[in-house]
Protein backbone atom coordinates (compact mmCIF):
# COMPACT_ATOMS: atom_id res chain seq x y z
CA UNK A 1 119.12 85.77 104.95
CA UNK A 2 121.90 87.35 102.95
CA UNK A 3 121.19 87.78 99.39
CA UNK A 4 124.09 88.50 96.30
CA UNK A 5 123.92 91.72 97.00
CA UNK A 6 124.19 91.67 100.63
CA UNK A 7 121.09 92.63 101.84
CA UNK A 8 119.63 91.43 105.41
CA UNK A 9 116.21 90.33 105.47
CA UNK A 10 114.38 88.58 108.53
CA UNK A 11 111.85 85.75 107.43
CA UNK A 12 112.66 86.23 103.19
CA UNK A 13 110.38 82.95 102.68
CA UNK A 14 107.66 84.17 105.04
CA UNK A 15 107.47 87.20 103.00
CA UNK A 16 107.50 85.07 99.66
CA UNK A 17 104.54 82.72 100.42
CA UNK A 18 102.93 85.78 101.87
CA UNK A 19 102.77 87.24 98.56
CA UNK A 20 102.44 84.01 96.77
CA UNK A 21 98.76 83.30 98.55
CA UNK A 22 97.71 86.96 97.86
CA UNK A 23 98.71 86.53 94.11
CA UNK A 24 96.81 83.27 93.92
CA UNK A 25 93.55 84.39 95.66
CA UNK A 26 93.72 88.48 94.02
CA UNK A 27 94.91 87.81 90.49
CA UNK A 28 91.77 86.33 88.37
CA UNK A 29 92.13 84.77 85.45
CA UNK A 30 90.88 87.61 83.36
CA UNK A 31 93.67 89.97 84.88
CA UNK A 32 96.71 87.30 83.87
CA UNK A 33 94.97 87.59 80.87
CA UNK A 34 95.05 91.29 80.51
CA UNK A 35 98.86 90.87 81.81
CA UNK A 36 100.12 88.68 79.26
CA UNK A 37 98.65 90.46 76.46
CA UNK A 38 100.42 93.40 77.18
CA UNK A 39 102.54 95.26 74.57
CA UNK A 40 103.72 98.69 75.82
CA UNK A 41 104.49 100.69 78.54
CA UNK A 42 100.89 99.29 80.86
CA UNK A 43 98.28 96.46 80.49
CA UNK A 44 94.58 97.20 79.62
CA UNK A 45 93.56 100.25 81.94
CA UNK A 46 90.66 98.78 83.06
CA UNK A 47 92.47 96.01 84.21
CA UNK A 48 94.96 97.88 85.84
CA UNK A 49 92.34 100.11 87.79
CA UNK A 50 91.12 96.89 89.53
CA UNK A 51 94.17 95.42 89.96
CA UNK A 52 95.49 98.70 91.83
CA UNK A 53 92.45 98.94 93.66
CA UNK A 54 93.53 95.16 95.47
CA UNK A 55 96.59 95.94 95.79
CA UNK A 56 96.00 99.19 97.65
CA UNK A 57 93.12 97.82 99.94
CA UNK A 58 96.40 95.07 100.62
CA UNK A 59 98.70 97.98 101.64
CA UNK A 60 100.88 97.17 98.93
CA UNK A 61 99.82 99.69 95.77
CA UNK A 62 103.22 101.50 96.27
CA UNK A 63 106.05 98.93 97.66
CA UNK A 64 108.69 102.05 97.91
CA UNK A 65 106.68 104.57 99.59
CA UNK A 66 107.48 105.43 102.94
CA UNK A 67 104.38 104.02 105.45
CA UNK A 68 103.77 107.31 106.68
CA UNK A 69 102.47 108.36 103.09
CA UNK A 70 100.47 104.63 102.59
CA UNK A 71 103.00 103.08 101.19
CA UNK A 72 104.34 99.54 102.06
CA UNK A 73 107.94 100.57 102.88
CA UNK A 74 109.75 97.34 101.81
CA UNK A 75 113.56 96.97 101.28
CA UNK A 76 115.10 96.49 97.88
CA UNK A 77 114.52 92.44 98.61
CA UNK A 78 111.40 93.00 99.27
CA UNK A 79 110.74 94.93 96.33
CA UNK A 80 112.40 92.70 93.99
CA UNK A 81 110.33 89.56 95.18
CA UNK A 82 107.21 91.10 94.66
CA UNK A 83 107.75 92.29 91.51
CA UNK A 84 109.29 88.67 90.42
CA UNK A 85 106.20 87.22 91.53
CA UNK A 86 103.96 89.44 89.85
CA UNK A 87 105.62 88.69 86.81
CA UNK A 88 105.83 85.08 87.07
CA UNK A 89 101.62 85.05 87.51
CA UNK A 90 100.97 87.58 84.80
CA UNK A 91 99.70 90.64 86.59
CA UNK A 92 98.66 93.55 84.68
CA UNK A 93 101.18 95.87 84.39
CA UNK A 94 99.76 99.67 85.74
CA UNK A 95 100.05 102.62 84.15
CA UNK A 96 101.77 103.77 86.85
CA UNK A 97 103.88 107.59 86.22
CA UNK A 98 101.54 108.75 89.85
CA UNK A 99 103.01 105.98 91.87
CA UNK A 100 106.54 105.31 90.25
CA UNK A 101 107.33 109.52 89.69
CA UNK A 102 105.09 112.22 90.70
CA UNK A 103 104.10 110.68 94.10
CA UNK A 104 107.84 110.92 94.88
CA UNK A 105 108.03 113.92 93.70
CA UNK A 106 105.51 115.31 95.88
CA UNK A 107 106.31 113.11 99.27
CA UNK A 108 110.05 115.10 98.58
CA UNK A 109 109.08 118.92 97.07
CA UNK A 110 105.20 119.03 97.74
CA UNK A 111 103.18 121.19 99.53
CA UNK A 112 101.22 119.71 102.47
CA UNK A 113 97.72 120.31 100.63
CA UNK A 114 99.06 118.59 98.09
CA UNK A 115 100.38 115.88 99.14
CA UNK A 116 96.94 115.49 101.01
CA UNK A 117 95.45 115.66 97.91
CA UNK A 118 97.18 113.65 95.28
CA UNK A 119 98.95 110.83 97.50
CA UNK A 120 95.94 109.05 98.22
CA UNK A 121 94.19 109.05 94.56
CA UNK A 122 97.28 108.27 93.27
CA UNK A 123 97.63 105.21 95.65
CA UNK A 124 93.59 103.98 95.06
CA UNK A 125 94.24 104.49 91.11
CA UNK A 126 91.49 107.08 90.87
CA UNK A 127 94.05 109.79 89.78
CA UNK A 128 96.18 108.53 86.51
CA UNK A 129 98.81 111.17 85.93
CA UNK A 130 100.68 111.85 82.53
CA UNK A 131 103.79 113.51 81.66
CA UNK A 132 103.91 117.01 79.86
CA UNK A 133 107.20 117.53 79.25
CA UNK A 134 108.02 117.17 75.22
CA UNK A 135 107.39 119.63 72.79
CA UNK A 136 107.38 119.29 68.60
CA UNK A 137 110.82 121.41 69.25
CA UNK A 138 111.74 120.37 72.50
CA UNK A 139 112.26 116.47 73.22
CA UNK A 140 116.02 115.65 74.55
CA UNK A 141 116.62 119.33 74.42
CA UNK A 142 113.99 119.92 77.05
CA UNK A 143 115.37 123.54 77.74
CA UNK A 144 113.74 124.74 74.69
CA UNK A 145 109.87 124.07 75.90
CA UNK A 146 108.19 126.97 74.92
CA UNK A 147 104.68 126.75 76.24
CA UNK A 148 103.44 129.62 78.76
CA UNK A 149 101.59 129.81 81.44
CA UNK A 150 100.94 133.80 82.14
CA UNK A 151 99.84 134.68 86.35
CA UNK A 152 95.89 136.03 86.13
CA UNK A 153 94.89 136.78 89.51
CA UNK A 154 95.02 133.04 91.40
CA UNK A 155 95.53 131.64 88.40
CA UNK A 156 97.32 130.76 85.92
CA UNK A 157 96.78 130.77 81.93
CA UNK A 158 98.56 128.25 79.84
CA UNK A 159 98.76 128.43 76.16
CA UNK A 160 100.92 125.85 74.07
CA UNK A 161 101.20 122.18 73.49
CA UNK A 162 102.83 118.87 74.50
CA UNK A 163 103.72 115.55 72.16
CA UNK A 164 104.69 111.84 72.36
CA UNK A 165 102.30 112.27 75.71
CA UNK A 166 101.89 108.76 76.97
CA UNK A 167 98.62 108.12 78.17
CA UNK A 168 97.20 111.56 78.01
CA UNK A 169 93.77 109.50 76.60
CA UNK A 170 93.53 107.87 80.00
CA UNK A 171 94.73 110.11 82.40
CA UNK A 172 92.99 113.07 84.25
CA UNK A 173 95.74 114.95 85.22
CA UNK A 174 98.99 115.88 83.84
CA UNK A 175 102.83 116.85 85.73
CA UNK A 176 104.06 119.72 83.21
CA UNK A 177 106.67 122.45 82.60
CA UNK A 178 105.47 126.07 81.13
CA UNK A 179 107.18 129.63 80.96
CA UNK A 180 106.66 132.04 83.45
CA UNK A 181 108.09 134.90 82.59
CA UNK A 182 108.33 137.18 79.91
CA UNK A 183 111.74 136.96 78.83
CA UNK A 184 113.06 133.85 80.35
CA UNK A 185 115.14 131.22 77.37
CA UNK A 186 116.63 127.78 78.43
CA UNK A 187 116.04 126.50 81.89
CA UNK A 188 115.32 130.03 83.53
CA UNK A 189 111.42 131.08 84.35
CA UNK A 190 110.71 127.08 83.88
CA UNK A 191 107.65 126.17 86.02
CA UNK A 192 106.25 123.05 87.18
CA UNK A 193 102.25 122.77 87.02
CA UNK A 194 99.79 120.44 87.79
CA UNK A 195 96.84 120.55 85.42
CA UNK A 196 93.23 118.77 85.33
CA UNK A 197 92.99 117.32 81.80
CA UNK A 198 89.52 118.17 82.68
CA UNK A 199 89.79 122.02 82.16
CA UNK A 200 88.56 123.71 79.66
CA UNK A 201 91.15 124.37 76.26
CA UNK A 202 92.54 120.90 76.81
CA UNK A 203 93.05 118.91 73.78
CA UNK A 204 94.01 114.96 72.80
CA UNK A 205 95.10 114.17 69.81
CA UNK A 206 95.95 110.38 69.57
CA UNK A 207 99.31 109.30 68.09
CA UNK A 208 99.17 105.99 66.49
CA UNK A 209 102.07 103.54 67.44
CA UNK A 210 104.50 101.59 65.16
CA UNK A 211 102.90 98.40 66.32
CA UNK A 212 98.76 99.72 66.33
CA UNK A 213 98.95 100.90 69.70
CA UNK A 214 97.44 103.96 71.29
CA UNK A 215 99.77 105.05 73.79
CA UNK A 216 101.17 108.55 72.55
CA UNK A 217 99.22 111.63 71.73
CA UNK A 218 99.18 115.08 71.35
CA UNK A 219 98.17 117.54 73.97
CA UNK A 220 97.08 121.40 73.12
CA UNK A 221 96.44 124.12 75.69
CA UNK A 222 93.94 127.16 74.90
CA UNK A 223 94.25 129.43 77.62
CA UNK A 224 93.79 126.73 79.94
CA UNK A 225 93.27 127.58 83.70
CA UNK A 226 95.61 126.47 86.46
CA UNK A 227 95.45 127.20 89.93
CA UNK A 228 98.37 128.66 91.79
CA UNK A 229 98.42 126.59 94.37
CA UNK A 230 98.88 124.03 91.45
CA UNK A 231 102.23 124.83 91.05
CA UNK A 232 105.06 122.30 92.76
CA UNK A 233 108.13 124.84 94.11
CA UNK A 234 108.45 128.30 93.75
CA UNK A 235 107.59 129.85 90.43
CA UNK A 236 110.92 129.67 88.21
CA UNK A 237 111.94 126.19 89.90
CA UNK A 238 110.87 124.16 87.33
CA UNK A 239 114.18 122.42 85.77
CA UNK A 240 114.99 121.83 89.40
CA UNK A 241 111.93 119.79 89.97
CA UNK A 242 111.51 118.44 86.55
CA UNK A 243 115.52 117.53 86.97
CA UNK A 244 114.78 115.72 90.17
CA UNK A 245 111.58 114.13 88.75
CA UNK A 246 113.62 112.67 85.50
CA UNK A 247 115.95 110.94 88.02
CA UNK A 248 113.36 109.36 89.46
CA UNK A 249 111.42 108.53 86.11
CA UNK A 250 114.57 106.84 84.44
CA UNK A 251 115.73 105.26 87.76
CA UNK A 252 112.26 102.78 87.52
CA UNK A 253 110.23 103.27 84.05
CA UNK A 254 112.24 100.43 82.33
CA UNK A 255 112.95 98.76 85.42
CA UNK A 256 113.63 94.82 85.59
CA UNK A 257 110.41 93.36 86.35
CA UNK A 258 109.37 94.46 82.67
CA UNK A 259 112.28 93.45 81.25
CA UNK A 260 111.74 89.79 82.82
CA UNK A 261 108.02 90.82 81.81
CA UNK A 262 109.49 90.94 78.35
CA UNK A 263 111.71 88.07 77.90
CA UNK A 264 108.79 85.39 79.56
CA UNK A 265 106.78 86.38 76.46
CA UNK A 266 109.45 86.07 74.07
CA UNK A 267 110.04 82.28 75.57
CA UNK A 268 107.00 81.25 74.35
CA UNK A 269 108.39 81.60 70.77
CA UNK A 270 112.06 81.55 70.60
CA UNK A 271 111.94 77.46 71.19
CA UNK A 272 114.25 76.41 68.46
CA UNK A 273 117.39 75.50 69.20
CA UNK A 274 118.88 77.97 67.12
CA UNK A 275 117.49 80.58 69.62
CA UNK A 276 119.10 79.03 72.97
CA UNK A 277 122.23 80.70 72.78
CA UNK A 278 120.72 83.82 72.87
CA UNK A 279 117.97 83.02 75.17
CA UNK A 280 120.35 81.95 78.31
CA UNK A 281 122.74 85.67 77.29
CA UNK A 282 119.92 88.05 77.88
CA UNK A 283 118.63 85.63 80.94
CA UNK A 284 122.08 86.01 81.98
CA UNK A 285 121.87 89.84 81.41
CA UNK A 286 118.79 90.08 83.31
CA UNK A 287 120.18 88.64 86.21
CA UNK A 288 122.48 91.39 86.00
CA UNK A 289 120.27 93.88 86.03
CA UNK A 290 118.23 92.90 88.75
CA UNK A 291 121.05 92.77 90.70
CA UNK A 292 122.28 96.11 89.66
CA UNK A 293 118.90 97.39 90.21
CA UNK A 294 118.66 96.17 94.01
CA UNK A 295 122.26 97.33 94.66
CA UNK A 296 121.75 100.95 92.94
CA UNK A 297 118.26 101.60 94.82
CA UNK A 298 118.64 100.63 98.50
CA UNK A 299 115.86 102.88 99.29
CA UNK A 300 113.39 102.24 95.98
CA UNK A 301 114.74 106.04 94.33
CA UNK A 302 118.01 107.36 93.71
CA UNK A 303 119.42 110.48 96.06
CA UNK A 304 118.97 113.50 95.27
CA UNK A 305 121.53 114.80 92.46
CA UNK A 306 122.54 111.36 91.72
CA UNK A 307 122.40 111.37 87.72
CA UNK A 308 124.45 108.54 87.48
CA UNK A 309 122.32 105.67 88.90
CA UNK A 310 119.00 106.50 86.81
CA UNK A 311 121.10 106.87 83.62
CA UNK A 312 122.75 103.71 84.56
CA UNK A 313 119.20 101.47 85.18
CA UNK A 314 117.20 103.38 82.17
CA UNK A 315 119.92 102.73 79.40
CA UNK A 316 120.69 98.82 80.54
CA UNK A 317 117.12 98.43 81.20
CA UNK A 318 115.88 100.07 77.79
CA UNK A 319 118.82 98.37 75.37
CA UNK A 320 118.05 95.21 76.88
CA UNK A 321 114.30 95.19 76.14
CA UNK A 322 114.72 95.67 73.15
CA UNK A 323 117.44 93.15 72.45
CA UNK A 324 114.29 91.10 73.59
CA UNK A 325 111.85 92.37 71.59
CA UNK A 326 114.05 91.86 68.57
CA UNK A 327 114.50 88.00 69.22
CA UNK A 328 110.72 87.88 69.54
CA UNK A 329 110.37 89.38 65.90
CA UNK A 330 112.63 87.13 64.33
CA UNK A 331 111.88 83.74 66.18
CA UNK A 332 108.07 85.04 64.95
CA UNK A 333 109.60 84.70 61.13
CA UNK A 334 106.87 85.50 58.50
CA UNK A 335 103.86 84.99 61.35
CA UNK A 336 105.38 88.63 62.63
CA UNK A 337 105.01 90.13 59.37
CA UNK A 338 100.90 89.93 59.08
CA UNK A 339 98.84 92.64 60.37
CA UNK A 340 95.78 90.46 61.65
CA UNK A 341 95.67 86.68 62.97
CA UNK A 342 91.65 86.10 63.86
CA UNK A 343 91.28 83.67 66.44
CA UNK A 344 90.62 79.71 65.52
CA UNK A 345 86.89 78.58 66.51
CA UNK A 346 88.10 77.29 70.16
CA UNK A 347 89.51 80.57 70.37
CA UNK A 348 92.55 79.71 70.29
CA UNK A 349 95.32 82.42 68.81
CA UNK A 350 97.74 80.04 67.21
CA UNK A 351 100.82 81.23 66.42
CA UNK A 352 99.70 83.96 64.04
CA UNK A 353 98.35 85.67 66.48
CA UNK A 354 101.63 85.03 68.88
CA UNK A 355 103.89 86.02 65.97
CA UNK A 356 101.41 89.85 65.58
CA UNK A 357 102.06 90.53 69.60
CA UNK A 358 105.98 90.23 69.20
CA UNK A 359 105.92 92.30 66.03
CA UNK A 360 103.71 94.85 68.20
CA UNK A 361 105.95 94.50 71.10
CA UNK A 362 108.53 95.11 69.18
CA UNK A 363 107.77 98.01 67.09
CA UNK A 364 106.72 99.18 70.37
CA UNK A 365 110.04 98.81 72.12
CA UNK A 366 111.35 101.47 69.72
CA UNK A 367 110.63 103.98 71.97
CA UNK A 368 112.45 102.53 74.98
CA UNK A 369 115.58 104.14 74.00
CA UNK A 370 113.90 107.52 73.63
CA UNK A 371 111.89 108.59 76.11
CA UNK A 372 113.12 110.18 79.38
CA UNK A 373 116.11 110.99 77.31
CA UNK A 374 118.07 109.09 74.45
CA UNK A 375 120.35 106.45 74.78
CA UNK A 376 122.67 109.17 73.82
CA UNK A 377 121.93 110.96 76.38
CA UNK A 378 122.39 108.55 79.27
CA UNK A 379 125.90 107.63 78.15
CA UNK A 380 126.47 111.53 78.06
CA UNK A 381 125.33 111.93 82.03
CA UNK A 382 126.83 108.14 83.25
CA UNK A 383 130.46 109.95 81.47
CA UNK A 384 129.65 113.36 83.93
CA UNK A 385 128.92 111.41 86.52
CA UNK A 386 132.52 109.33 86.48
CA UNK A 387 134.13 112.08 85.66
CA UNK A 388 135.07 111.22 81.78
CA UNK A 389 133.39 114.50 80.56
């Protein structure tokens, strides 16, 4: 079969019911429940764990894994159908920076031990990994991280501190950068680190979303240990692995399926005919960007050095959910405006309670544009990358 975008696939409707029937038997009500309630970046965690945990023992926790590493090694049609699908039934969406960034990361620039390691907790959903890389004076201008992480014997000894940390409260490890030498500025002496949030001198401080969420927090280190062999690359390769880890990040952490995610929740409000205009543009956008998506990642991640396909996916992808989210807000009128909407005696939510979750998704979509670099800052590398700058 030959889809828009010209891929091949043998058997495309073979594959479909295949996942359709798993869907139907795996996905319990109380997970589509979990899934349709969700406002950020990932569904209810405990959800998610057992929802990972089916999908792995189905061979299918990370569809753009190679096989060799457990992964399910599907094409880009592949991919796309499965994540329609899960979409369409309400599956809990994971919190998911192992599978979607670091795995990658490590299946590319990894050692053997750990690949041996991490791969396979990452794939089960018993390791959840979180992101170090912001600082209170280093966000877009990640050059300027200033935490350190000073060599003691085997290990190391990392002092500093990290913000705007998604799901540092859930996770037990964290991807980070820290200084390793003694008079390195910018992106020299950078390293990357892998560090058990377990370890003694960690510290989470939760970070209260616009919308009542906890997703962000802040993260201090107090001469925290971290073991060599903990470190991804060479010591001093850090902006080259955190460079090649951001391309990854933006090429899938707004990616299409959560933008349709996004727009099937705003249907359920945006009914008056007012609103139909702009419903059928950003269904027509989405389209778009699915199809953009499958062309741009043949092989589920962008090549190595390619800046211009990540920054491409994360700003469409980011602007457009929140184009979303902002015709949830106002089809919600006045019901988005009130904090809390208690349940009617059948337990029923009502509107009220509709109109709450779209000012929460909303509020939450703020951040879309921000993290793994600004708007700005996309427009900046897709103008490098076509040679405009």
């Amino acid at each position: 079969m030959s889809t828009r975008s010209g891929f091949q696939t043998p058997g495309p409707e073979a594959f479909l019911g295949e996942v359709r029937a798993f869907l139907a038997e795996q996905l319990t009500e109380d997970l589509r429940a979990a899934g349709r309630r969700t406002v950020g970046l990932f569904s209810d965690i405990d959800a998610g764990r057992v929802w990972q945990r089916r999908l792995r023992a189905r061979g299918w926790a990370a569809p753009a894994w190679p096989q060799a590493f457990g992964g399910a090694g599907w094409n880009a049609l592949q991919r796309f159908l499965f994540d329609r699908e899960c979409v369409l039934n309400d599956a809990p969406l994971l919190f998911a920076a192992g599978v979607r960034s670091l795995g990658p990361l490590l299946i590319e620039q990894g050692s053997q031990a750990q690949r041996a390691r991490y791969l396979p907790a990452i794939l089960a959903g018993e390791d959840l990994w979180c992101q170090g890389f912001s600082e209170p004076g280093a966000g877009s201008d990640l050059a300027a991280i200033q935490s350190r992480a000073y060599r003691s014997g085997e290990h190391y000894r990392l002092n500093g501190q990290k913000i705007w940390t998604t799901g540092a409260h859930l996770a037990n490890r964290m991807f980070m950068l820290a200084r390793t030498g003694p008079n390195d500025a910018g992106r020299n002496g950078l390293t990357f680190l892998l560090v058990d949030m377990a370890s003694p001198g960690v510290t989470v401080v939760p970070i209260p979303g616009l919308g009542g969420e906890h997703e962000f927090n802040h993260v201090f280190f107090d001469d925290t240990p971290v073991p060599v062999d903990q470190r991804v690359g060479a010591e001093g390769e850090g902006w080259r692995m955190a460079k090649r880890l951001m391309q990854l990040a933006r090429s899938n952490n707004t990616p299409a399926a959560s933008v349709r995610r996004a727009l099937q929740q705003v249907r359920t409000l945006a009914t008056a005919p007012e609103h139909a205009p702009r419903l059928a543009r950003l269904a027509i956008d989405l389209e778009a960007f699915e199809q953009l998506e499958m062309r741009l990642l043949p092989g589920g991640k962008p090549r190595a050095g390619d800046d211009l396909a990540p920054s491409m996916l994360k700003l469409v992808g980011s602007e457009l959910r929140q184009d979303i989210a902002a015709l949830g807000l106002e089809a919600a009128g006045p019901f988005g405006a009130v904090g809390q909407w208690p349940e009617t005696p059948d337990g029923h939510r009502g509107v009220g309670a509709a109109g709450r979750e779209a000012s929460a998704r909303y509020w939450a979509s703020r951040a879309n544009t921000i993290y793994s670099g600004t708007s700005e800052i996309q427009r900046n590398l897709i103008a490098r990358g076509l040679g405009l700058a």
